[in-house]
Structures are given as C-alpha cells and as structure tokens.
Protein backbone atom coordinates (compact mmCIF):
# COMPACT_ATOMS: atom_id res chain seq x y z
CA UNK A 1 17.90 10.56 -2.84
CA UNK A 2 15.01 8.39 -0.42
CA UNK A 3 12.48 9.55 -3.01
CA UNK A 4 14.12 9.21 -6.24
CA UNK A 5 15.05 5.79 -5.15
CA UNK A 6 11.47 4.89 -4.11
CA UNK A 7 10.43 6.34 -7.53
CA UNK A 8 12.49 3.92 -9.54
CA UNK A 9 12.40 0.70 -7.30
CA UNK A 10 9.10 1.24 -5.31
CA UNK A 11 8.14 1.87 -1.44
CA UNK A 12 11.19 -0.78 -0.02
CA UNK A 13 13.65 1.84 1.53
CA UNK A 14 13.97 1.98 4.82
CA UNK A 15 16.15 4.06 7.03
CA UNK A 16 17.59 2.96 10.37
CA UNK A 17 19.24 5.07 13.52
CA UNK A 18 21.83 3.87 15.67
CA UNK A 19 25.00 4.00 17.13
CA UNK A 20 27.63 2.13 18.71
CA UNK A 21 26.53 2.45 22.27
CA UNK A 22 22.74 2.96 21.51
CA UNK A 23 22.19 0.13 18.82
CA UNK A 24 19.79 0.30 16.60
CA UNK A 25 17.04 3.38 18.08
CA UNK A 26 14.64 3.80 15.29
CA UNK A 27 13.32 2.99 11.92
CA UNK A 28 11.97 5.28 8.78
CA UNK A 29 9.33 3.33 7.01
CA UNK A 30 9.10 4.26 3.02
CA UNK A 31 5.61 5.92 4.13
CA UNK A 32 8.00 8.04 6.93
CA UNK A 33 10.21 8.66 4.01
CA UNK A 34 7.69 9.63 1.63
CA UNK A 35 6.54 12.56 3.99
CA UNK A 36 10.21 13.28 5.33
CA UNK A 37 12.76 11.97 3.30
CA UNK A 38 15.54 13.20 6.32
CA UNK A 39 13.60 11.49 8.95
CA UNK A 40 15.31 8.43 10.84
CA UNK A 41 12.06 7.69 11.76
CA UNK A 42 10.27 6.40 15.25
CA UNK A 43 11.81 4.84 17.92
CA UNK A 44 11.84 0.98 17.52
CA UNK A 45 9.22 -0.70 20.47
CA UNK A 46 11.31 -0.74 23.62
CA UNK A 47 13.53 2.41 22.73
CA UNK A 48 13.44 5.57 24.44
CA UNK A 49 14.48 8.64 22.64
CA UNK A 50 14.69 12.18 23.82
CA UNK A 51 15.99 15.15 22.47
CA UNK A 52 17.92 17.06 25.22
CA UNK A 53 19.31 20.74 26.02
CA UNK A 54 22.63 21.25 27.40
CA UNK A 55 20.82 21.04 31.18
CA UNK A 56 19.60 17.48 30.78
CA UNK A 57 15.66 18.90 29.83
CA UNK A 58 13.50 18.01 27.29
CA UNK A 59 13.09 20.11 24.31
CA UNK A 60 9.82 21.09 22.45
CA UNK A 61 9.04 19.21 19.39
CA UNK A 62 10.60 20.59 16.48
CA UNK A 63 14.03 22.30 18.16
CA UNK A 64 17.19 20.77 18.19
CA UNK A 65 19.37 19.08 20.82
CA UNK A 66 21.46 16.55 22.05
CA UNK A 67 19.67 13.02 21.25
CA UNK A 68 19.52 10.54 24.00
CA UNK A 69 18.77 6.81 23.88
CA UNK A 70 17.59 4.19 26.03
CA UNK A 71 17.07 0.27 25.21
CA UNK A 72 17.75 -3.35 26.75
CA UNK A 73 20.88 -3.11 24.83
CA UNK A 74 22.27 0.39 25.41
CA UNK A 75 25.94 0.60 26.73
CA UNK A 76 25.58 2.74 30.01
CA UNK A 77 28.72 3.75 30.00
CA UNK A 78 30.30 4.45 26.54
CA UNK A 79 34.09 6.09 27.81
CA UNK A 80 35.70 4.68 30.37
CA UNK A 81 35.35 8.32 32.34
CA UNK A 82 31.96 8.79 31.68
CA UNK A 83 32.74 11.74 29.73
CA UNK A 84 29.82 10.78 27.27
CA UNK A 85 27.93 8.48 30.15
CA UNK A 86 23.85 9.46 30.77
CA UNK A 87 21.25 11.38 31.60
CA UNK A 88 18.15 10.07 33.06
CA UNK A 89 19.31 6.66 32.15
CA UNK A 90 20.10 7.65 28.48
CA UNK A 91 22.75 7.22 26.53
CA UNK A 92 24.41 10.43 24.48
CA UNK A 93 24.84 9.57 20.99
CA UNK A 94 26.63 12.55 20.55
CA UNK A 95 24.30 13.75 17.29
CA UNK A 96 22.19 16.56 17.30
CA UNK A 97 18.76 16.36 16.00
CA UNK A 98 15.07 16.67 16.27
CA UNK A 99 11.76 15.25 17.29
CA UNK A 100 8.85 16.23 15.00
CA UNK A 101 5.19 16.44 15.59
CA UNK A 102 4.53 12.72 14.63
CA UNK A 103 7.45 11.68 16.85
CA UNK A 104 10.06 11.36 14.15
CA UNK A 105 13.50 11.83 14.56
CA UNK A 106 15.88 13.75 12.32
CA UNK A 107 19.56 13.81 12.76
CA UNK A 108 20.76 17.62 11.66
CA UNK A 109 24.91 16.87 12.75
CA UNK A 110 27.20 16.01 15.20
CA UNK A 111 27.48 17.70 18.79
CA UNK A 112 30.97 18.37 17.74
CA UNK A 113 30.19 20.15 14.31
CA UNK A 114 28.10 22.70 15.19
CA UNK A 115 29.50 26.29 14.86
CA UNK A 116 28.78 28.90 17.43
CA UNK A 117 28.64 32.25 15.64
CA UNK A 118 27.43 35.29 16.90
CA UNK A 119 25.94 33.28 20.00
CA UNK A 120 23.67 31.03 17.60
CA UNK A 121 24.11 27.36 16.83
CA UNK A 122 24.71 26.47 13.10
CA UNK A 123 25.02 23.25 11.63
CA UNK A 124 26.85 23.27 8.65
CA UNK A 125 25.07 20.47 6.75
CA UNK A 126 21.81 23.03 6.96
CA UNK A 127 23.99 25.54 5.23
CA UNK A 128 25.29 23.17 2.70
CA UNK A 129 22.12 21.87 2.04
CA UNK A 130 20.94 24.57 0.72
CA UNK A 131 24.01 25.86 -1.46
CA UNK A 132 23.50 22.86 -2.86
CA UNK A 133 20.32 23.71 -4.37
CA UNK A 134 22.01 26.02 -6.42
CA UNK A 135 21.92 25.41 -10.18
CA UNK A 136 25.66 26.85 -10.54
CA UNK A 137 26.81 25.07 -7.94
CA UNK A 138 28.60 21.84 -8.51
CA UNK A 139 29.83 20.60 -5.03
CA UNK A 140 29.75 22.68 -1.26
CA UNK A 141 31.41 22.11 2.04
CA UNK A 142 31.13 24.61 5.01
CA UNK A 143 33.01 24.55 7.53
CA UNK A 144 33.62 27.15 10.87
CA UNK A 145 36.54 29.64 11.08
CA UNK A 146 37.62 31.51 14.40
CA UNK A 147 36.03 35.30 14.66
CA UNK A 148 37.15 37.64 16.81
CA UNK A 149 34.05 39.40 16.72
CA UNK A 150 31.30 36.72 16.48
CA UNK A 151 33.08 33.78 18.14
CA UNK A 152 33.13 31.56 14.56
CA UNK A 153 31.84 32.44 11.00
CA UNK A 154 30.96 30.21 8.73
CA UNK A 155 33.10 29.61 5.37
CA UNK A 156 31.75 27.91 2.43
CA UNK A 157 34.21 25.93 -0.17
CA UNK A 158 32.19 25.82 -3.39
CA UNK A 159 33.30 24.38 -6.34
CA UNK A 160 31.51 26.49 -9.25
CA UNK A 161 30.56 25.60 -12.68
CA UNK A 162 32.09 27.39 -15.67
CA UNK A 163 28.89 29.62 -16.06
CA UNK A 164 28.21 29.29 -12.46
CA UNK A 165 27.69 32.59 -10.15
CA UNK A 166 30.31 35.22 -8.89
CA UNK A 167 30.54 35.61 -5.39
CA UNK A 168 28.67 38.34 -5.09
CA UNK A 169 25.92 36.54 -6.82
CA UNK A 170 25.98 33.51 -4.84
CA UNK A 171 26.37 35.77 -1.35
CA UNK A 172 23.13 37.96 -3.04
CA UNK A 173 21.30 34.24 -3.70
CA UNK A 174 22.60 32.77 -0.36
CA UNK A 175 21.17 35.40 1.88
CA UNK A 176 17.61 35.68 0.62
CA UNK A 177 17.58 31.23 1.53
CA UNK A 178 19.39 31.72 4.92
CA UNK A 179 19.49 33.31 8.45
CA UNK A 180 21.45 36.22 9.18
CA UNK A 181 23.34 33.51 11.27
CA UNK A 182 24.36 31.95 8.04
C-alpha cells in the first residue's frame, strides 16, 4: 500500500513508530519505504531501540524479539506493578519485531499474538500475509487453536472466491510459500 501510494502522489509518505509509553521511537522516510515498504524505520535522534530475547539480550540483526525503547519522554513504568516495566532502562512496547542490517525496524505482531506450535514462534500476520497473495483468495485471518500434540496449530479463516481454490489446493499452494511451522 506505501508504494502504490508513493506511485500515485509521489515520495511524501512517511511512517512513524510509537506507543503509549514509548512515544514516538522512529520514522520511515519514503526512501526507507521505497526499499522496505514494512519498515517503521530508524530510531528518531535521542531514541534507543533494541530488539530483545526473553532473557533481556540483544538479538542479531534480522531475528525477532521483544522491542524495547528508550527516550527523554519514555514512561518508566507503564503498569502500576511493573508487570510491563524495563530492561536496561527500556521500556517494553509489548510488539515483536526486527532490526535490519541498515538499522531499520519492522514490527511483525504483538507479544501476545504469537502462536507457539510445535515449539516455534509464529506470527500470524506472516501467515496471512502470504495467503493473501493468493489470486483466489478474497480476505484471510489466522488465528491459533489449542493442540494436544504441538502445543497450538495454526487455523486460517479464508473467505474464497467463486472460482477460488479447494482446500486441498490452497493447503498444496500454502505449503510450497511456508514453513513446516505454518
């Protein structure tokens, strides 16, 4: 949607990051959209944002984790119990996300949404994402279910067109564009 916009009104999108207790943590400039139109872009001067695992470390560029902000105008303390609170003087936005190799941050879900099957995380946005590509395909939500075996499986709700696939078709398409996770 970034780049069709910019197509038909020119290079004047840009896309901002924040949240409640973090304000506003970075900024995706068209030219950061152009090149990754899911970016939210580098941290604004004075911000600090890290991508953590569950222990509090950093991550390597590229993986996903917990995304942690620090500014002048960060809330240290966004629940009363410090059930959210911080790490390393960061606050938890309580998104899950990226850092890529030019320092740009991608949001992939909430903390809350991801689905642990089979001992791997899954966001379901990923999933939808790319059901959505699907020509036959004319809206997709996934969502987890409880498993006794793997923990949580992932269910997708599609809404089909009238020469869209079967479900054996779309399970066929699906697993050649997705991890056996999926």
């Amino acid at each position: 949607l970034a780049t069709r916009f910019m197509d038909d009104f020119g290079d004047v999108l840009y896309n901002l990051y924040g949240t409640t207790e973090a304000a506003y943590a970075t900024i995706a400039t068209p030219e950061d959209l152009r090149q990754d139109p899911h970016t939210s872009g580098a941290p604004m001067p004075g911000v600090r944002v890290e991508v953590l695992d569950r222990k509090g470390r950093s991550v390597p560029r590229g993986t996903d984790g917990r995304v942690f902000v620090r500014s002048r105008t960060s809330i240290a303390e966004f629940v009363s119990d410090g059930s959210r609170g911080t790490v390393k003087g960061m606050v938890a936005t309580g998104d899950i996300g990226c850092i890529d190799e030019h320092g740009r941050l991608t949001i992939k879900g909430r903390a809350d949404d991801i689905v642990v099957t089979g001992g791997e995380n899954v966001h379901p946005t990923e999933v939808e994402e790319v059901l959505r590509t699907h020509p036959g395909l004319l809206d997709v939500a996934v969502t987890g279910r409880p498993d006794p075996v793997y923990g949580s499986v992932l269910v997708a709700h599609v809404v089909v067109a009238e020469d869209g696939p079967s479900d054996e078709e779309l399970l066929q398409w699906a697993r050649k564009r997705l991890g056996p996770h999926h």
